[in-house]
N, C-alpha and C. Protein backbone atom coordinates (compact mmCIF):
# COMPACT_ATOMS: atom_id res chain seq x y z
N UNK A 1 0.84 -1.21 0.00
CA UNK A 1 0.00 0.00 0.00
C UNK A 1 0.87 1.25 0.00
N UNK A 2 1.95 1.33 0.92
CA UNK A 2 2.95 2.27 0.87
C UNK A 2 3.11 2.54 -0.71
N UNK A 3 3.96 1.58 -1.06
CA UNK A 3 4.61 1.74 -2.25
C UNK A 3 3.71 2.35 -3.58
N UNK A 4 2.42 2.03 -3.30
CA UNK A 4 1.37 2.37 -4.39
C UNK A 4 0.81 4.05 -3.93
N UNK A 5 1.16 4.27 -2.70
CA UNK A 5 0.55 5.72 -2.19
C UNK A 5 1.94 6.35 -2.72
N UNK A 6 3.48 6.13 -2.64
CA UNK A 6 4.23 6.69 -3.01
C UNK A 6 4.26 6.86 -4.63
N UNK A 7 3.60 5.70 -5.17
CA UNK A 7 3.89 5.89 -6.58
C UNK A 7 2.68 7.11 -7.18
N UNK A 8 1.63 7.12 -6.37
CA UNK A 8 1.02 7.79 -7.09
C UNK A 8 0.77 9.60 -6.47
N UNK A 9 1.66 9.32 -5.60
CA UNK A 9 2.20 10.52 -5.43
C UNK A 9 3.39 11.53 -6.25
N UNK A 10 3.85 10.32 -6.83
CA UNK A 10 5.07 10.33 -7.89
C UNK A 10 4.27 11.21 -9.25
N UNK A 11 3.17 10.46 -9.81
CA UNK A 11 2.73 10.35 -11.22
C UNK A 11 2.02 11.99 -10.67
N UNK A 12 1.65 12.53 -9.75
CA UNK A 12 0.81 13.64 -9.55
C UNK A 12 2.14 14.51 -9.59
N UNK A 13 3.17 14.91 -8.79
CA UNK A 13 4.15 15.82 -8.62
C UNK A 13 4.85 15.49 -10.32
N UNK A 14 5.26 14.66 -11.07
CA UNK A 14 5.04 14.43 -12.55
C UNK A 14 4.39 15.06 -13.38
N UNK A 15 3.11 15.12 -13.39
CA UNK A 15 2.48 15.86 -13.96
C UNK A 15 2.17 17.46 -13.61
N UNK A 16 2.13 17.40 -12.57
CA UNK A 16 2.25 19.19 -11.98
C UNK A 16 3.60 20.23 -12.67
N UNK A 17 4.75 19.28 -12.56
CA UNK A 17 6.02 19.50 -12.87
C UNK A 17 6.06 20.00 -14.25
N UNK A 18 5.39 18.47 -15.19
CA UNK A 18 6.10 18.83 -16.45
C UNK A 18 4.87 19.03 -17.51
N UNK A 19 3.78 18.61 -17.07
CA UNK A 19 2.10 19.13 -17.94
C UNK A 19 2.74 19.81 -18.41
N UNK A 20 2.30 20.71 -19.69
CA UNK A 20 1.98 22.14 -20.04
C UNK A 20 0.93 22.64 -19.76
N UNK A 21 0.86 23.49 -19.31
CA UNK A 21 -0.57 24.17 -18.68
C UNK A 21 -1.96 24.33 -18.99
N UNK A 22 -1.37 23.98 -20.39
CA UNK A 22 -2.58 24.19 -21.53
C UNK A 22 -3.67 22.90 -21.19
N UNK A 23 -3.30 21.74 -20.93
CA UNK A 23 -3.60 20.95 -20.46
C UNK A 23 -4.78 20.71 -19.60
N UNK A 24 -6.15 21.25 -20.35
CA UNK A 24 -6.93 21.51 -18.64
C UNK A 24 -8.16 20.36 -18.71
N UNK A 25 -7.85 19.08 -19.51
CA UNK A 25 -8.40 18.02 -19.34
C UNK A 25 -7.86 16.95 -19.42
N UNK A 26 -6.93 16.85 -19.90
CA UNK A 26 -5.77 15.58 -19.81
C UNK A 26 -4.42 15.88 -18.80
N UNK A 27 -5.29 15.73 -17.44
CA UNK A 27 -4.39 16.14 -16.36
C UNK A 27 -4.23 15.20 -15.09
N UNK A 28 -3.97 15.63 -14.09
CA UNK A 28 -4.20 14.34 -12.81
C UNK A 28 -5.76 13.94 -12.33
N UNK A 29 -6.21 15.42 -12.53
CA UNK A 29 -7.84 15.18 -12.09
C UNK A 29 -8.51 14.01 -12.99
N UNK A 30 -8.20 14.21 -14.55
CA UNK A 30 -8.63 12.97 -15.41
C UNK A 30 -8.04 11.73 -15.08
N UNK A 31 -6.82 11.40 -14.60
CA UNK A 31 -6.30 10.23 -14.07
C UNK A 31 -6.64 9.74 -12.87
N UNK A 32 -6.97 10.77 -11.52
CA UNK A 32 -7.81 9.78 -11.08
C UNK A 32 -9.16 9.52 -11.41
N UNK A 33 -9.69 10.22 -12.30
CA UNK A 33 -11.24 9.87 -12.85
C UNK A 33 -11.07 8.29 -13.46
N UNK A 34 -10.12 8.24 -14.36
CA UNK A 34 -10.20 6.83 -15.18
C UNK A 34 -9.57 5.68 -14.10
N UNK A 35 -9.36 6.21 -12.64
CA UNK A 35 -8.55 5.35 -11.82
C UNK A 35 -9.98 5.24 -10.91
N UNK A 36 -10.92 5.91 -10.98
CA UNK A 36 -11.95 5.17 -10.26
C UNK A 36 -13.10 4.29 -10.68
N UNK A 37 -13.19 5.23 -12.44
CA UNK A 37 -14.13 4.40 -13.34
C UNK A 37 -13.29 2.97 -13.34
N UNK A 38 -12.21 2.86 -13.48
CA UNK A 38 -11.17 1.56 -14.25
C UNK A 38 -11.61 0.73 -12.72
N UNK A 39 -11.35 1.33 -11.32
CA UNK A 39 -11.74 0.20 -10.16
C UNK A 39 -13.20 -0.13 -10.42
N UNK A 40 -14.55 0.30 -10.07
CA UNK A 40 -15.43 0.66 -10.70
C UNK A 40 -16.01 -0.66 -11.45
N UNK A 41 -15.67 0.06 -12.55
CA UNK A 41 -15.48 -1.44 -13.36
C UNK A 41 -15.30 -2.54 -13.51
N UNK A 42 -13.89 -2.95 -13.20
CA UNK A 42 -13.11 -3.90 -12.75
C UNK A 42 -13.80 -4.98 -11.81
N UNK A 43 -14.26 -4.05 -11.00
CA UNK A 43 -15.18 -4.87 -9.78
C UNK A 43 -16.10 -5.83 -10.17
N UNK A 44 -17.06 -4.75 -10.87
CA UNK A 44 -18.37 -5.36 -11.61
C UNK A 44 -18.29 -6.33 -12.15
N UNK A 45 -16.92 -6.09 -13.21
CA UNK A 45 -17.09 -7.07 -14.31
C UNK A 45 -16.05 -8.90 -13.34
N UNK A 46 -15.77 -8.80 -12.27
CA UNK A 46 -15.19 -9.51 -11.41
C UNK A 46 -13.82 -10.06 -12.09
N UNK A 47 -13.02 -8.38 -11.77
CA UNK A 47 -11.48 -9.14 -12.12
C UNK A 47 -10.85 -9.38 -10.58
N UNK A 48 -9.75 -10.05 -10.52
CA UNK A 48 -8.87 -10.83 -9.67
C UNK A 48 -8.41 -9.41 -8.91
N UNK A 49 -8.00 -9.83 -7.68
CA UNK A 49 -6.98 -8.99 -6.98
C UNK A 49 -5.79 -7.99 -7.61
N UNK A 50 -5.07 -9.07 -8.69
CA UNK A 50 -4.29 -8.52 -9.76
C UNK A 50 -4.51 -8.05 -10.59
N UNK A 51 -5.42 -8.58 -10.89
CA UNK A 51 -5.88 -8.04 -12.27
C UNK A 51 -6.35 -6.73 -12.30
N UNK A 52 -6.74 -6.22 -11.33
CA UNK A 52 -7.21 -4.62 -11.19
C UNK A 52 -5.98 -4.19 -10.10
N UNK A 53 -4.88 -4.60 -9.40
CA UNK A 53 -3.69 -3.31 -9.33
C UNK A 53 -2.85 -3.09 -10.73
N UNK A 54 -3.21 -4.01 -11.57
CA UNK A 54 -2.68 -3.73 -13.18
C UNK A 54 -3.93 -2.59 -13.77
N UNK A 55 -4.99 -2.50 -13.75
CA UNK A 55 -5.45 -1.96 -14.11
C UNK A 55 -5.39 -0.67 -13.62
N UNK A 56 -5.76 -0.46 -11.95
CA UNK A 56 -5.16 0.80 -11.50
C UNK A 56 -3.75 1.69 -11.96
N UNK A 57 -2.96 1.03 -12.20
CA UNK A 57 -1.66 1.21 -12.59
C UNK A 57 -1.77 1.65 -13.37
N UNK A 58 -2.42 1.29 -14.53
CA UNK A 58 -2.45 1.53 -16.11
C UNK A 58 -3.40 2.94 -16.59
N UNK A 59 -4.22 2.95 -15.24
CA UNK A 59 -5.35 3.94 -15.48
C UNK A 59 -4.45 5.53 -14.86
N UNK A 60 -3.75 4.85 -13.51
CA UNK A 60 -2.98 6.06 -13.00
C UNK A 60 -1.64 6.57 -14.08
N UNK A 61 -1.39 5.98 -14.87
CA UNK A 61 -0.15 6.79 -15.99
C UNK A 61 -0.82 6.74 -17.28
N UNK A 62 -1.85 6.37 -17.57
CA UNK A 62 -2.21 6.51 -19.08
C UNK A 62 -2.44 7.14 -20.04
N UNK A 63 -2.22 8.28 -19.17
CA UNK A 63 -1.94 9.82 -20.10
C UNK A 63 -0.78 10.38 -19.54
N UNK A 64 0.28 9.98 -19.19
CA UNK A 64 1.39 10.58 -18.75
C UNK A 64 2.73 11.42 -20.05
N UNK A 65 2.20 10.40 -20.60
CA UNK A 65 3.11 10.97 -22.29
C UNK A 65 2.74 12.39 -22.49
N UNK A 66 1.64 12.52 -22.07
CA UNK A 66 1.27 14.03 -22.29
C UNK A 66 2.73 15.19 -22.25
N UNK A 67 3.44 14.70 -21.07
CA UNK A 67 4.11 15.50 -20.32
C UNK A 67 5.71 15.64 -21.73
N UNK A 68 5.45 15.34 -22.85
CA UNK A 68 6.17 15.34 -23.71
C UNK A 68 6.11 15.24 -24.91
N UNK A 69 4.53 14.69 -25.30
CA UNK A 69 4.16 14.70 -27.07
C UNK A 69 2.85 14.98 -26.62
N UNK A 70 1.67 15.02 -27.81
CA UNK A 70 0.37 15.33 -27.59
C UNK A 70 0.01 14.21 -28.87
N UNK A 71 -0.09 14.30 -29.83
CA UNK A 71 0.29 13.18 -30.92
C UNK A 71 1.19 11.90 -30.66
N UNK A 72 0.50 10.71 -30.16
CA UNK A 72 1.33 9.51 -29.89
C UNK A 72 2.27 9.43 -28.38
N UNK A 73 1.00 10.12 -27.74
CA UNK A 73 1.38 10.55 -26.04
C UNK A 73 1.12 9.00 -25.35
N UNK A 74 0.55 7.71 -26.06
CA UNK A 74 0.14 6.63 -25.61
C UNK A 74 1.79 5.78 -25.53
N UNK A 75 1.94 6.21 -27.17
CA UNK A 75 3.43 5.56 -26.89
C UNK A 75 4.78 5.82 -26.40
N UNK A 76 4.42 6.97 -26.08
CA UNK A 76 5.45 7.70 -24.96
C UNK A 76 4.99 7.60 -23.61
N UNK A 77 3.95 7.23 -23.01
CA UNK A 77 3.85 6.80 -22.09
C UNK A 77 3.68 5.55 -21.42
N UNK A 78 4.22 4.36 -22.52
CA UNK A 78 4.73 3.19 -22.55
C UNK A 78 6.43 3.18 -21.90
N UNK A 79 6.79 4.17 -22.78
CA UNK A 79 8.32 4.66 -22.83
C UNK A 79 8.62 4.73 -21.22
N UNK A 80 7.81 5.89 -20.71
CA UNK A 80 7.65 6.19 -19.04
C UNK A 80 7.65 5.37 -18.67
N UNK A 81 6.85 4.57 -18.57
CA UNK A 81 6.59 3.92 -17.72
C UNK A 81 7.59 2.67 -17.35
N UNK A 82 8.08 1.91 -18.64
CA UNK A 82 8.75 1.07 -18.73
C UNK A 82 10.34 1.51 -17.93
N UNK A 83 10.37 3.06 -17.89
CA UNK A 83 11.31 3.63 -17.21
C UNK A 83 11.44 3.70 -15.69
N UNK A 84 9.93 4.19 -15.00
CA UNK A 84 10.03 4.08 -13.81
C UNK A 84 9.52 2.82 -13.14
N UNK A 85 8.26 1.76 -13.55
CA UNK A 85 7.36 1.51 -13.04
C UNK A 85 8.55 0.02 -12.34
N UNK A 86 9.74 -0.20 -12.88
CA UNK A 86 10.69 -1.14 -12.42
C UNK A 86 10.86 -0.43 -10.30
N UNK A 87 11.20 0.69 -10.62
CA UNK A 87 11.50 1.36 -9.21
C UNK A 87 10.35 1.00 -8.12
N UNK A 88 9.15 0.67 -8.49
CA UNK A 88 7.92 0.31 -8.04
C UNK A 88 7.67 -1.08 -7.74
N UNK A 89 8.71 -1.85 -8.03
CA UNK A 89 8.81 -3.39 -8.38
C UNK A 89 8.10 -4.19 -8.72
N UNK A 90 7.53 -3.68 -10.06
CA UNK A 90 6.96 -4.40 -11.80
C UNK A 90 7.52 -4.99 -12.12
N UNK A 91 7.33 -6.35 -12.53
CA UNK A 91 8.01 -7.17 -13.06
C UNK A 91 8.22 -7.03 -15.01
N UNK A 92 8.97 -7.24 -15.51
CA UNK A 92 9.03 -6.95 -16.68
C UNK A 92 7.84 -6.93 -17.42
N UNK A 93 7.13 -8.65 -17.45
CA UNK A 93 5.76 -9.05 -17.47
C UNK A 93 4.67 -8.36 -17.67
N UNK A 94 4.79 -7.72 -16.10
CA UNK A 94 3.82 -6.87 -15.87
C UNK A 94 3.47 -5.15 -16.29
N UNK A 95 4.47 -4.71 -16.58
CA UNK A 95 4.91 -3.81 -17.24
C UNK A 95 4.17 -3.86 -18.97
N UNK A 96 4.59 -4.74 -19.34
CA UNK A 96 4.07 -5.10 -21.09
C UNK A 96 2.48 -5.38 -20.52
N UNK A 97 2.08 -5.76 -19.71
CA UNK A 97 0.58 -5.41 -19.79
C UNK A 97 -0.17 -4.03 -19.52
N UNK A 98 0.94 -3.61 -18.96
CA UNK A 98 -0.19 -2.16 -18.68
C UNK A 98 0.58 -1.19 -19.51
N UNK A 99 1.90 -1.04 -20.45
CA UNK A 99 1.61 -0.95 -21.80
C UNK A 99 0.73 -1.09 -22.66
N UNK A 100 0.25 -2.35 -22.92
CA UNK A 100 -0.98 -2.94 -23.51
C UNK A 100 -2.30 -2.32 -23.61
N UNK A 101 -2.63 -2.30 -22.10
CA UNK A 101 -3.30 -1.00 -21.42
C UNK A 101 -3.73 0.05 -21.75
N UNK A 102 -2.45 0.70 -21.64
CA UNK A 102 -2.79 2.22 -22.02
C UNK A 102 -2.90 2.79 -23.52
N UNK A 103 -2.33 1.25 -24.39
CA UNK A 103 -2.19 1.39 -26.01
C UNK A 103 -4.07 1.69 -25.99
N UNK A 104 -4.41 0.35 -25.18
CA UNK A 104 -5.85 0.26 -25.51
C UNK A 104 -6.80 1.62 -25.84
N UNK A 105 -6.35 2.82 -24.66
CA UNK A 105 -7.00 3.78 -24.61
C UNK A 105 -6.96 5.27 -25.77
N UNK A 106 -5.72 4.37 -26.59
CA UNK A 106 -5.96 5.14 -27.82
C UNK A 106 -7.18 5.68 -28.94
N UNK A 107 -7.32 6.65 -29.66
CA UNK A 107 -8.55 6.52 -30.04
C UNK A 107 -8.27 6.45 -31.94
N UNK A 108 -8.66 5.56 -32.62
CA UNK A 108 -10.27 4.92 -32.07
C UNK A 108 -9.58 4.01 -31.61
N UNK A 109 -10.20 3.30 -29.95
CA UNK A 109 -10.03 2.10 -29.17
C UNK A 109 -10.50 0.78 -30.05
N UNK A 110 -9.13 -0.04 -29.69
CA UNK A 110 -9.45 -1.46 -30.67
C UNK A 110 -8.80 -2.42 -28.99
N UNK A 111 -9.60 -2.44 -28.49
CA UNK A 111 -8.75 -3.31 -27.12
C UNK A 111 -8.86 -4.52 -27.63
N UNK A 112 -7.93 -5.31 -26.89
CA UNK A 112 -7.81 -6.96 -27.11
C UNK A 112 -8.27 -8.05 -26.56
N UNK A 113 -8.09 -7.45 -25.31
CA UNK A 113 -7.89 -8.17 -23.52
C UNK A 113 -9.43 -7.84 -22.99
N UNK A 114 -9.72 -8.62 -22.00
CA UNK A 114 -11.09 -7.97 -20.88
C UNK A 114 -10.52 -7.05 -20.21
N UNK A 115 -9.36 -7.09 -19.53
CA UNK A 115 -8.73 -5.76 -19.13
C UNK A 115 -8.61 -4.64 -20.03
N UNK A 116 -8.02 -4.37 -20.97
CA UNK A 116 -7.89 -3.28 -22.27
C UNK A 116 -9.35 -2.86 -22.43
N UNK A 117 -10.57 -3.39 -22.64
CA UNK A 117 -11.73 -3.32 -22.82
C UNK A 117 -12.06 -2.68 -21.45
N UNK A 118 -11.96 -2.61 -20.27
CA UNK A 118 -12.12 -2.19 -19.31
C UNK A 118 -11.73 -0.84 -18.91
N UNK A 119 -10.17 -0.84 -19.29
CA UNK A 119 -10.08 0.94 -19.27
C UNK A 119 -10.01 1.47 -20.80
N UNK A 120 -10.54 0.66 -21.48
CA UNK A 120 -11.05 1.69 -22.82
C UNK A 120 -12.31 2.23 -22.48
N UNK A 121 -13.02 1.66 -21.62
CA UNK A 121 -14.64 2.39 -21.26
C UNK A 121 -14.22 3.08 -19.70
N UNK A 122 -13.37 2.71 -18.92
CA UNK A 122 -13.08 3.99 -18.41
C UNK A 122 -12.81 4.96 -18.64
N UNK A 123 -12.18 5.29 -19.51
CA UNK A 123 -11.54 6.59 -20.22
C UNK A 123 -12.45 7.13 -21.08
N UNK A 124 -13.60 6.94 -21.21
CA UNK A 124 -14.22 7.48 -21.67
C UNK A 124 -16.07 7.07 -20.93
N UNK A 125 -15.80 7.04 -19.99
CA UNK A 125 -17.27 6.67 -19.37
C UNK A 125 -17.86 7.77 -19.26
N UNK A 126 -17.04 8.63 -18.86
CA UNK A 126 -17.64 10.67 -18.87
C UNK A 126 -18.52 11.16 -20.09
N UNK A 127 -18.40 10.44 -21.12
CA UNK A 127 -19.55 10.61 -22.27
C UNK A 127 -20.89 9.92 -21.69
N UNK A 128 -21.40 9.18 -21.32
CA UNK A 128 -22.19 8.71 -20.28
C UNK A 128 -22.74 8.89 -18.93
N UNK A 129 -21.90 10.08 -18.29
CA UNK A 129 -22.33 10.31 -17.43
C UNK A 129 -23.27 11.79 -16.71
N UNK A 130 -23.31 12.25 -15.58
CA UNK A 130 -23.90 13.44 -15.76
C UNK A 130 -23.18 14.93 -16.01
N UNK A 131 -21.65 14.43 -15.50
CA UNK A 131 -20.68 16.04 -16.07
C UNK A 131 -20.14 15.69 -17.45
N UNK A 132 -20.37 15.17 -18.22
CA UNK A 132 -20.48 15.06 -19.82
C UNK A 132 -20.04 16.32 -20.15
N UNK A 133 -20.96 17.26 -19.76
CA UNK A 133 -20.67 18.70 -20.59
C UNK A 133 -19.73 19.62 -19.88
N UNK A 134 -19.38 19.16 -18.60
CA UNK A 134 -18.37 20.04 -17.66
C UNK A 134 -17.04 19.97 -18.50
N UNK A 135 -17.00 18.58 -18.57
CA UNK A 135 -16.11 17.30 -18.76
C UNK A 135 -15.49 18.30 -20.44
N UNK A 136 -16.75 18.27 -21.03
CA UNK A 136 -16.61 18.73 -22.67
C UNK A 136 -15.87 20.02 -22.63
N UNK A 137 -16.67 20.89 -21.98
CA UNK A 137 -15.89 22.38 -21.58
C UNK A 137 -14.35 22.26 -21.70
N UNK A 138 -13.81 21.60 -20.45
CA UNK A 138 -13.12 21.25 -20.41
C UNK A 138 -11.19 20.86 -21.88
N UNK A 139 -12.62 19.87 -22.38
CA UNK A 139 -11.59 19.41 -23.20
C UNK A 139 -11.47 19.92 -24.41
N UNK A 140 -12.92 21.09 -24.76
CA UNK A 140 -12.91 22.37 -25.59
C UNK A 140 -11.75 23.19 -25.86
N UNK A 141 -11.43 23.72 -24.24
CA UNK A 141 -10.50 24.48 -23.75
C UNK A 141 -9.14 24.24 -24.44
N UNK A 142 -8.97 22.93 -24.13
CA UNK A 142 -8.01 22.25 -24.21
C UNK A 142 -7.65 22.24 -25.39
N UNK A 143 -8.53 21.88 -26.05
CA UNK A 143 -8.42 21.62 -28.26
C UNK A 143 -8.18 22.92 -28.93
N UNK A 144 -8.85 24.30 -28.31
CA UNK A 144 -8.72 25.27 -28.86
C UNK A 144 -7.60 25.80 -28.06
N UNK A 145 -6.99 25.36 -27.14
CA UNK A 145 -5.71 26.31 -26.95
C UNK A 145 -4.34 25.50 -28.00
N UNK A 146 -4.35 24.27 -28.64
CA UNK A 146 -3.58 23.78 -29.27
C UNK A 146 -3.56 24.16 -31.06
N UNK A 147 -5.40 24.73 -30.96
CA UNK A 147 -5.87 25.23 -32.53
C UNK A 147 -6.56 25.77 -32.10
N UNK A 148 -6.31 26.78 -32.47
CA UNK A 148 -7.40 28.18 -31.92
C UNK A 148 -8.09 29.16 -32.90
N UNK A 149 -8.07 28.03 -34.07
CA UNK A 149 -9.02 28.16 -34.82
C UNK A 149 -10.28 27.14 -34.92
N UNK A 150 -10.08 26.33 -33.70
CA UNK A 150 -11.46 25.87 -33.58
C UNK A 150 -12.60 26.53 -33.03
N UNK A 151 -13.52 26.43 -33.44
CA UNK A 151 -14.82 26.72 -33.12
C UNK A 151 -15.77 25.73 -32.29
N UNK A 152 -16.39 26.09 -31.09
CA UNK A 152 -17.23 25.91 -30.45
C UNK A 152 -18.42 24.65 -31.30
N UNK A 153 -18.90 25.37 -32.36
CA UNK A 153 -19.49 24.43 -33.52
C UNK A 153 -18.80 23.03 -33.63
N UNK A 154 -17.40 23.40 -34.47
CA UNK A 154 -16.80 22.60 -34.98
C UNK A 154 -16.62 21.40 -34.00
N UNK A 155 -16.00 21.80 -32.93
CA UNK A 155 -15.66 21.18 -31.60
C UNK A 155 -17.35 20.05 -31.37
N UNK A 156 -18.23 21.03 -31.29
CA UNK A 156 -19.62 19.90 -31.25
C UNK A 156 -19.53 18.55 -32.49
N UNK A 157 -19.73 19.34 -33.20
CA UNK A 157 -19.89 18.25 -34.28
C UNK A 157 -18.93 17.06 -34.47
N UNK A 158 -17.85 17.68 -34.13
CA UNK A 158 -16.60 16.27 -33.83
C UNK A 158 -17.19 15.57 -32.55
N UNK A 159 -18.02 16.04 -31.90
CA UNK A 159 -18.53 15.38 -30.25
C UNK A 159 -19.28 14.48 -31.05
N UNK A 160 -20.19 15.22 -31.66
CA UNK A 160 -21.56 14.19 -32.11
C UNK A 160 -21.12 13.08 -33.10
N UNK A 161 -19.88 13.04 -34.05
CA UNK A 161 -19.66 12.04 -35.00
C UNK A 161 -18.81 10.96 -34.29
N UNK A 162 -18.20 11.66 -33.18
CA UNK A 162 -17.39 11.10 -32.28
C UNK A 162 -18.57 9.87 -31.74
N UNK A 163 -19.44 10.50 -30.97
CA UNK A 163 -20.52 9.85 -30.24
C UNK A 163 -20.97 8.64 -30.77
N UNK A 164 -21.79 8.76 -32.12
CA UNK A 164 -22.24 8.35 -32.90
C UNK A 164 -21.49 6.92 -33.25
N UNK A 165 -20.43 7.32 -33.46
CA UNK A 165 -19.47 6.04 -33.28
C UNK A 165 -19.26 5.05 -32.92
N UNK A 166 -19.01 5.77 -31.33
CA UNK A 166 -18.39 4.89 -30.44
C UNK A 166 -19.92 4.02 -29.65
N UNK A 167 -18.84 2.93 -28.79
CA UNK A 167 -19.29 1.77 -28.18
C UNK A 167 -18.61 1.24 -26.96
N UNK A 168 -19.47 1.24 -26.20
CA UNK A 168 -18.61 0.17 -24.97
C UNK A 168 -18.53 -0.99 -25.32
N UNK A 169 -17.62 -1.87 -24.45
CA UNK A 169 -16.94 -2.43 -24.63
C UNK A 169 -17.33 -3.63 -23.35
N UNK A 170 -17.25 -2.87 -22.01
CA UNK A 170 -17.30 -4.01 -21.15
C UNK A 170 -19.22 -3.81 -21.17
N UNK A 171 -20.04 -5.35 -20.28
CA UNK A 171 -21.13 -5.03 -20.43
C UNK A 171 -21.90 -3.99 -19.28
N UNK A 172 -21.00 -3.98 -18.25
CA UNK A 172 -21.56 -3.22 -17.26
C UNK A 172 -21.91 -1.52 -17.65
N UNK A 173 -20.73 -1.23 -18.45
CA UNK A 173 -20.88 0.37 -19.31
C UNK A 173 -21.77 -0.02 -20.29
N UNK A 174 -22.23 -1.08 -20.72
CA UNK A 174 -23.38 -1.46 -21.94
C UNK A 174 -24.16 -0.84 -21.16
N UNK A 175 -24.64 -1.44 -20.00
CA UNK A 175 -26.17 -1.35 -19.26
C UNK A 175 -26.20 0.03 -18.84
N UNK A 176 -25.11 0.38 -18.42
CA UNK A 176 -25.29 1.61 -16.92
C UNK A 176 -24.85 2.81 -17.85
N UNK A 177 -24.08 3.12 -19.03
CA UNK A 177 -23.78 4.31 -19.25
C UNK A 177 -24.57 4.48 -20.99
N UNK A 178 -24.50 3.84 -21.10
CA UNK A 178 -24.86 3.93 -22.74
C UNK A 178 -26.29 4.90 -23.04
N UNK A 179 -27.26 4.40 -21.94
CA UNK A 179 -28.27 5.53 -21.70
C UNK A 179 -28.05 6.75 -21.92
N UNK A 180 -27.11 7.40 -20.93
CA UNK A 180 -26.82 8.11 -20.24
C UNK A 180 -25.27 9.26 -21.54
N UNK A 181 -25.11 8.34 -22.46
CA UNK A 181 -24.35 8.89 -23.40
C UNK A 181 -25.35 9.38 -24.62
N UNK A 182 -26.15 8.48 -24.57
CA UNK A 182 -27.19 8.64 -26.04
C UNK A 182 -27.83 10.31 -25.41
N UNK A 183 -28.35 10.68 -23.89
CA UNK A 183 -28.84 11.87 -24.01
C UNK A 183 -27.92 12.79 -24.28
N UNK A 184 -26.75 12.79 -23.59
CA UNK A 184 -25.73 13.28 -24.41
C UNK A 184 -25.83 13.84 -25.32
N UNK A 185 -25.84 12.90 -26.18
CA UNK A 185 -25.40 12.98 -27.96
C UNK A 185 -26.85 13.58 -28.01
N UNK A 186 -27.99 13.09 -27.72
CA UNK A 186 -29.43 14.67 -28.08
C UNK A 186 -29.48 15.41 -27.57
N UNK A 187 -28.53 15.71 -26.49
CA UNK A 187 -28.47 17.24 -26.20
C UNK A 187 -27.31 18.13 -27.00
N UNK A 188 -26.53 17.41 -27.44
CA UNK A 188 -25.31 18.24 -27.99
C UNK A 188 -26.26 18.54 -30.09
N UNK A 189 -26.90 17.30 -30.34
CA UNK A 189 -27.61 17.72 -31.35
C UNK A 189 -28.36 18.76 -31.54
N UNK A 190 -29.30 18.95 -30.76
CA UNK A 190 -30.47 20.35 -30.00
C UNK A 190 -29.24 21.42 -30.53
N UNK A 191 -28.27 21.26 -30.11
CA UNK A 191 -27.50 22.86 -30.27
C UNK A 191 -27.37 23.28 -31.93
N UNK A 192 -27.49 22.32 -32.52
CA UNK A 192 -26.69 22.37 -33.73
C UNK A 192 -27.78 22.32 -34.53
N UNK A 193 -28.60 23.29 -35.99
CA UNK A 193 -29.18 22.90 -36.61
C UNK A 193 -29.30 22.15 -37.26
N UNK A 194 -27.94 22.10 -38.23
CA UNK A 194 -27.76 20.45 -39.01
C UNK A 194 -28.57 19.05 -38.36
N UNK A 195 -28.39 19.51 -37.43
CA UNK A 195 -28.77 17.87 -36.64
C UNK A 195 -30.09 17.95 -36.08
N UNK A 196 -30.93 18.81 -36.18
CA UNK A 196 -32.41 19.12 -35.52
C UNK A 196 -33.37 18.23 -36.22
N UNK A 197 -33.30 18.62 -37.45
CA UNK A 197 -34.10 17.94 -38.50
C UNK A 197 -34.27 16.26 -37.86
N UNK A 198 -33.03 15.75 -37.82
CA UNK A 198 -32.65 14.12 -37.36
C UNK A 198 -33.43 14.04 -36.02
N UNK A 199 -33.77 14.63 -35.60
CA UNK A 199 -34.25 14.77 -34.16
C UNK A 199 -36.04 14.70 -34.15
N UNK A 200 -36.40 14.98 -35.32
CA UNK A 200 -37.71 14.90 -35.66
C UNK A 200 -38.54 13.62 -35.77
């Protein structure tokens, strides 16, 4: 327990350190979000003792690449990890799974594993839930301080094709969030005329 309170004391003073500021949704607050959806989960869907401190693990650095690319921040935070997570005493093994892991949470998500499938719908369970749109604000912020020629519009409509898309993965986010994403996606439509008509 020590060693896991020190490590994730580590990944927070990490990210405070070396984030860029701009950063105001892919940060620690989002890591422990996908570190409670990923337990959460995990539970439900009845993984092992191990099988969810791998998952915790994977959920607590899975955006850590941030702190150095923004484009292919998944595989730089393979890189990290494989760097520190030995000091933590990971076994090589174990390490290449929560690599695996955090590949999963790439988008578009193609997981492999029941684990990978697990924090691919953590990391994105916030489309499903009730701060959806806090959540969106958020990662608005975030998109237009990197292109700041996005538009508010534009930014929706990538939400809604985004939406439209996607799928969970484990069945517990089948049952419990999928609802809860579809109003979502008709409330972000309502804003947008293009999409009113469809709404009829």
């Amino acid at each position: 327990m020590q060693n896991r309170l020190a490590m994730i004391e580590f990944v927070k003073q990490l990210l405070l350190d070396k984030l860029p500021v701009n950063y105001y949704y892919h940060n620690f607050t989002h890591a422990q979000y996908v570190l409670k959806k990923t337990t959460e989960i995990g539970i439900q869907e009845n993984c092992s003792k191990n099988d969810l401190s791998l998952l915790k693990t994977a959920a607590l650095w899975h955006d850590v690449g941030f702190i150095n690319k923004n484009i292919g921040h998944e595989e730089e935070g393979c890189l990290i990890v494989k760097k520190y997570l030995p000091d933590y005493s990971y076994t090589n093994s174990e390490i290449e799974i929560i690599c695996g892991l955090i590949m999963a949470t790439k988008i578009p998500q193609s997981p492999n594993t029941k684990l990978e499938q697990i924090i691919a719908d953590a990391d994105l369970a916030y489309l499903g839930a009730r701060g959806a749109h806090s959540k969106a604000k958020l990662l608005f912020k975030e998109m237009q301080s990197l292109n700041p020629t996005l538009s508010e519009e534009e930014f929706i409509d990538i939400q809604i094709s985004f939406l439209q898309n996607h799928r969970y993965f484990t069945s517990y986010c089948q049952n419990k969030t999928t609802i809860g994403k579809l109003e979502y996606l008709k409330s972000l439509m309502i804003k947008m005329p293009s999409y009113k008509l469809a709404l009829k």
